[in-house]
N, C-alpha and C. Protein backbone atom coordinates (compact mmCIF):
# COMPACT_ATOMS: atom_id res chain seq x y z
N UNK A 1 -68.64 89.51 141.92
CA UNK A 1 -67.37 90.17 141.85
C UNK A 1 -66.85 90.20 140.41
N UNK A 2 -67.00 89.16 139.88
CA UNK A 2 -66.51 88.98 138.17
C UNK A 2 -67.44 89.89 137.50
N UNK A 3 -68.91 90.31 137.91
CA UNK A 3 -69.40 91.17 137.05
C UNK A 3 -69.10 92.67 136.95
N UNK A 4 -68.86 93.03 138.08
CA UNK A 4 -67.97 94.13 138.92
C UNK A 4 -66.80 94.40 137.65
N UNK A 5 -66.06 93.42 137.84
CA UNK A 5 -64.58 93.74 136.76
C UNK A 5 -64.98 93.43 135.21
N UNK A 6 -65.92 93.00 134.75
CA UNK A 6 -66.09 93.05 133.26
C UNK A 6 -67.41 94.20 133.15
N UNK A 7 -67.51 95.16 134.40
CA UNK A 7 -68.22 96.00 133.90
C UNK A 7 -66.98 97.02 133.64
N UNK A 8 -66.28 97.06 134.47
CA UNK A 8 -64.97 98.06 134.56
C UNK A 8 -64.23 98.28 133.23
N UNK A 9 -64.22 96.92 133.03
CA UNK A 9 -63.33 96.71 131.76
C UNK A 9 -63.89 97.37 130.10
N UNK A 10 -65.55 96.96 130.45
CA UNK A 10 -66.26 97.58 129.51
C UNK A 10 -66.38 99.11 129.28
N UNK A 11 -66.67 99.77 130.70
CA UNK A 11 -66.51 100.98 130.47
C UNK A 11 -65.29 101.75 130.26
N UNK A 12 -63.92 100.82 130.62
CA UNK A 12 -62.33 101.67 130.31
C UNK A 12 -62.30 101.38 129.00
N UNK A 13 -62.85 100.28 128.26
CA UNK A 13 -62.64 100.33 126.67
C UNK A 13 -63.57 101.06 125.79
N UNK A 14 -64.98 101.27 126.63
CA UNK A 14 -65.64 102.39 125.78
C UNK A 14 -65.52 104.00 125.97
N UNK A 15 -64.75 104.17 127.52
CA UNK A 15 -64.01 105.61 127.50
C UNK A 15 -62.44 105.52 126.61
N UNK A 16 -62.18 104.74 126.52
CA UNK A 16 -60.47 104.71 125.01
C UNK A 16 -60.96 104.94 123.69
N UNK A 17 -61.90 103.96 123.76
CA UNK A 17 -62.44 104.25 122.52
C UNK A 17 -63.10 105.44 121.70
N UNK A 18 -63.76 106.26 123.24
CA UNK A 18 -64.53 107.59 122.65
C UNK A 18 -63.35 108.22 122.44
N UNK A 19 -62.11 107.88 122.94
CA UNK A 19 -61.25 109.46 122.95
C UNK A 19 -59.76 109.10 121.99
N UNK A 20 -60.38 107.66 121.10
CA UNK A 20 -59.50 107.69 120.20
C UNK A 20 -59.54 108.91 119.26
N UNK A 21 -58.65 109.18 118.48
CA UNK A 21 -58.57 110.31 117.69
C UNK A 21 -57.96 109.19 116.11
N UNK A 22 -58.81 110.46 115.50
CA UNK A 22 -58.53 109.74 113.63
C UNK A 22 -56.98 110.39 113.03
N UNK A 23 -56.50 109.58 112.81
CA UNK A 23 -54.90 110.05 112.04
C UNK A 23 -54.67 110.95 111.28
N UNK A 24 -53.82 111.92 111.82
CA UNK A 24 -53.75 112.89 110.52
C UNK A 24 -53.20 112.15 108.97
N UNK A 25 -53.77 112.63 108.16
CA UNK A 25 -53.49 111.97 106.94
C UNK A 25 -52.59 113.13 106.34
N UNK A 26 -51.21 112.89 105.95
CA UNK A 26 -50.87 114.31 105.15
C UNK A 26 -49.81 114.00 103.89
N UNK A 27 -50.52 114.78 102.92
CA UNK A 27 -50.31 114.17 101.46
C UNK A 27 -48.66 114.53 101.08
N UNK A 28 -47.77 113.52 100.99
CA UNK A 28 -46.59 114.07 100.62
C UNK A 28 -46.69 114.35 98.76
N UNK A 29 -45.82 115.39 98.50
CA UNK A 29 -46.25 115.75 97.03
C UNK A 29 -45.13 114.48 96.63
N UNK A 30 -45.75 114.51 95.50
CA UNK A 30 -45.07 113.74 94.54
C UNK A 30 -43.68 114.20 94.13
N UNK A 31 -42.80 113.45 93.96
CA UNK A 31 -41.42 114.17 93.39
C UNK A 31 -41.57 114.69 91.59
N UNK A 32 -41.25 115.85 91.24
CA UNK A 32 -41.27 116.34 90.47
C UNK A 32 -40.31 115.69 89.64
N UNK A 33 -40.58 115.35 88.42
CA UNK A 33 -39.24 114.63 87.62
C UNK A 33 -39.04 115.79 86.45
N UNK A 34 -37.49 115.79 86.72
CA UNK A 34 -36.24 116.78 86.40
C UNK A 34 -35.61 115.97 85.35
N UNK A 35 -35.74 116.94 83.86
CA UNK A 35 -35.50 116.18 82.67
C UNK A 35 -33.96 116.14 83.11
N UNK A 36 -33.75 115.40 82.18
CA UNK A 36 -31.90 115.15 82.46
C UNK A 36 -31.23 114.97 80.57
N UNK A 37 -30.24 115.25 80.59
CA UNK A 37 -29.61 115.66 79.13
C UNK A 37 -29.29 114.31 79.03
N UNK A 38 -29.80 113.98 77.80
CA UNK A 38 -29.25 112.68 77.32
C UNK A 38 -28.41 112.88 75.85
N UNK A 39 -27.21 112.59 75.65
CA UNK A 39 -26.65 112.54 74.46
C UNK A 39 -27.72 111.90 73.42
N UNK A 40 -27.36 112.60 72.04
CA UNK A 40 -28.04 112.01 71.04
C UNK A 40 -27.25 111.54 70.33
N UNK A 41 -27.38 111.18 68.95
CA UNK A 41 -26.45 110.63 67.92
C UNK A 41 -25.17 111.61 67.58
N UNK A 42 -24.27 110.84 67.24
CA UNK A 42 -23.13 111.65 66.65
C UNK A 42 -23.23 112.24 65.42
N UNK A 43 -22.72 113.51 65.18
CA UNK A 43 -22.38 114.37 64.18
C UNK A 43 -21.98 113.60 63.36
N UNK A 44 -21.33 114.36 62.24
CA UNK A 44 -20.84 114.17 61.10
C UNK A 44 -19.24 114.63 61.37
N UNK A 45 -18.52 114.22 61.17
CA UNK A 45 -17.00 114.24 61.09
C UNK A 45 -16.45 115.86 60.46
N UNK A 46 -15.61 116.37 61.75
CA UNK A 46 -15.41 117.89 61.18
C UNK A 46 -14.41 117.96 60.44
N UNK A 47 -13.92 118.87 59.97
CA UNK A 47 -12.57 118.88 59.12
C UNK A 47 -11.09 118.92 59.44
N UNK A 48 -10.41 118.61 58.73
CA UNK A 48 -9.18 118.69 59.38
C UNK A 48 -8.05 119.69 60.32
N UNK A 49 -8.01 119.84 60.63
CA UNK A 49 -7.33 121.16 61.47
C UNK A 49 -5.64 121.18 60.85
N UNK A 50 -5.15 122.62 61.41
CA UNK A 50 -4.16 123.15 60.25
C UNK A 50 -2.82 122.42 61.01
N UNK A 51 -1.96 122.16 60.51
CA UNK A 51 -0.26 121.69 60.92
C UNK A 51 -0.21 122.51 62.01
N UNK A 52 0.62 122.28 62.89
CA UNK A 52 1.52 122.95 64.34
C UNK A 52 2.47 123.62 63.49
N UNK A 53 2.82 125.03 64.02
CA UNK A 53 4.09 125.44 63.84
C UNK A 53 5.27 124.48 64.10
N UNK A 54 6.21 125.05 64.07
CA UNK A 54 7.99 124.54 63.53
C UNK A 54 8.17 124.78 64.99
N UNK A 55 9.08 123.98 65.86
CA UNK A 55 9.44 124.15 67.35
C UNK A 55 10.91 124.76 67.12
N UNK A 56 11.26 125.35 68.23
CA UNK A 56 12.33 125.42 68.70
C UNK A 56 13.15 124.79 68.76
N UNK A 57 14.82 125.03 67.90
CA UNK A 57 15.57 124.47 67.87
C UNK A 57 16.30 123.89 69.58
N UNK A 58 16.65 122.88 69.72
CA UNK A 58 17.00 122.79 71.23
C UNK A 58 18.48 123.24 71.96
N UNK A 59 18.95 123.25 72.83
CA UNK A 59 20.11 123.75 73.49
C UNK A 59 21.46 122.62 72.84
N UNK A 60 21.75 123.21 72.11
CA UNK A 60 23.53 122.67 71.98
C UNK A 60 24.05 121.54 73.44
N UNK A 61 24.30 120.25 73.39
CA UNK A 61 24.91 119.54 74.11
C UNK A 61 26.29 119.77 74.50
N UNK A 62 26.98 119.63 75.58
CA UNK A 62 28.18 119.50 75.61
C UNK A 62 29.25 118.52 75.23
N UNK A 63 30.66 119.04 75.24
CA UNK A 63 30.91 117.98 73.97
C UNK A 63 31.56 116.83 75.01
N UNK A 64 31.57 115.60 74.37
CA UNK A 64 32.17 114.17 75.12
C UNK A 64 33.69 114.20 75.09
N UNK A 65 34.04 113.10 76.16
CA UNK A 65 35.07 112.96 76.44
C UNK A 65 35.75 112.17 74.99
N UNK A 66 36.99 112.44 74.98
CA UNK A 66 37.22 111.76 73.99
C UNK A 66 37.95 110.02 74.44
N UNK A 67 38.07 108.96 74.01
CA UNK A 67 38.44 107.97 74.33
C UNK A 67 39.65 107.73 74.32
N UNK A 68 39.80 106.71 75.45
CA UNK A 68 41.21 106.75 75.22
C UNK A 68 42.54 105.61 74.67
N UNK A 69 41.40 105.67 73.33
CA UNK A 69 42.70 104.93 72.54
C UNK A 69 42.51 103.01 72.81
N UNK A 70 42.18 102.70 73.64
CA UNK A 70 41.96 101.19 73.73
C UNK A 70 40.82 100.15 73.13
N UNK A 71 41.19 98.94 73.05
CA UNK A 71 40.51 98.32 72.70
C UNK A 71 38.83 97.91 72.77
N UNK A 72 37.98 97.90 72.13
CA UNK A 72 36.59 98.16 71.89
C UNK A 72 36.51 96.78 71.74
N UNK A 73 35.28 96.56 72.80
CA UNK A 73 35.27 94.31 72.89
C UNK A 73 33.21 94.78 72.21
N UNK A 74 32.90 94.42 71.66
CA UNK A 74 31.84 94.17 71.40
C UNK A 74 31.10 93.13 71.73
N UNK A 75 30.24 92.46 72.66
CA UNK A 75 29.53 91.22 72.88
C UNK A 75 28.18 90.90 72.05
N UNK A 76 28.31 90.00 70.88
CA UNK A 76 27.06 89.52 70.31
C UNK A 76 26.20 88.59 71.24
N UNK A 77 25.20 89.08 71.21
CA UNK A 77 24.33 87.58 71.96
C UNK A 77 23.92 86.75 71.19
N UNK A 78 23.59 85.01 71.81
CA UNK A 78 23.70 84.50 70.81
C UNK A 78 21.91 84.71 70.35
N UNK A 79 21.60 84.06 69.35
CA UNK A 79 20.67 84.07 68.12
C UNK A 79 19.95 83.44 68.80
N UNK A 80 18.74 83.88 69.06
CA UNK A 80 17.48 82.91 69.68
C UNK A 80 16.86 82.58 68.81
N UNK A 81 16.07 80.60 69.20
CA UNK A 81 15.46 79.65 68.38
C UNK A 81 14.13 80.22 67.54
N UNK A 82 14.05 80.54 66.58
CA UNK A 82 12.64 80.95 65.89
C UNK A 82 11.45 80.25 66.70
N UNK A 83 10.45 80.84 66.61
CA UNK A 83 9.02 80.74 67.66
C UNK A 83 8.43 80.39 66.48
N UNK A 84 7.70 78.73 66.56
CA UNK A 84 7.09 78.06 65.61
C UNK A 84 5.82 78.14 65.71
């Protein structure tokens, strides 16, 4: 009976085996390398460029209130210690 099943076995692995198939092999191309801009050294220093025109005079302010006459308190702060 055991020879029975290791004949079985022999012939299901030599019918797999006939009907293995070989791998497609398929060549991926290589990536093409794409120059890329690399800065080079710096120039030489260009020349000076010309003055800006004169701007526009601006809009006239309106005029302030005038005060009224009282006393003006001025607050000094005091004098901070020199940093040694």
């Amino acid at each position: 009976m055991k020879t029975i099943y290791l004949a079985a076995v022999l012939l299901t692995t030599l019918g797999l085996a006939a009907c293995d198939k070989q791998p497609v092999v398929v060549n991926v191309p290589t990536p093409v390398a794409v120059p890329v801009a690399v800065p080079g050294p710096a120039g030489p220093q260009g020349t000076a460029g010309t003055d800006g025109g004169q701007g526009a005079t601006g809009a006239t302010g309106a005029t302030g209130k005038t005060g009224d006459g009282g006393t003006t308190v001025i607050v000094v702060p005091p004098a901070s210690t020199p940093a040694n």
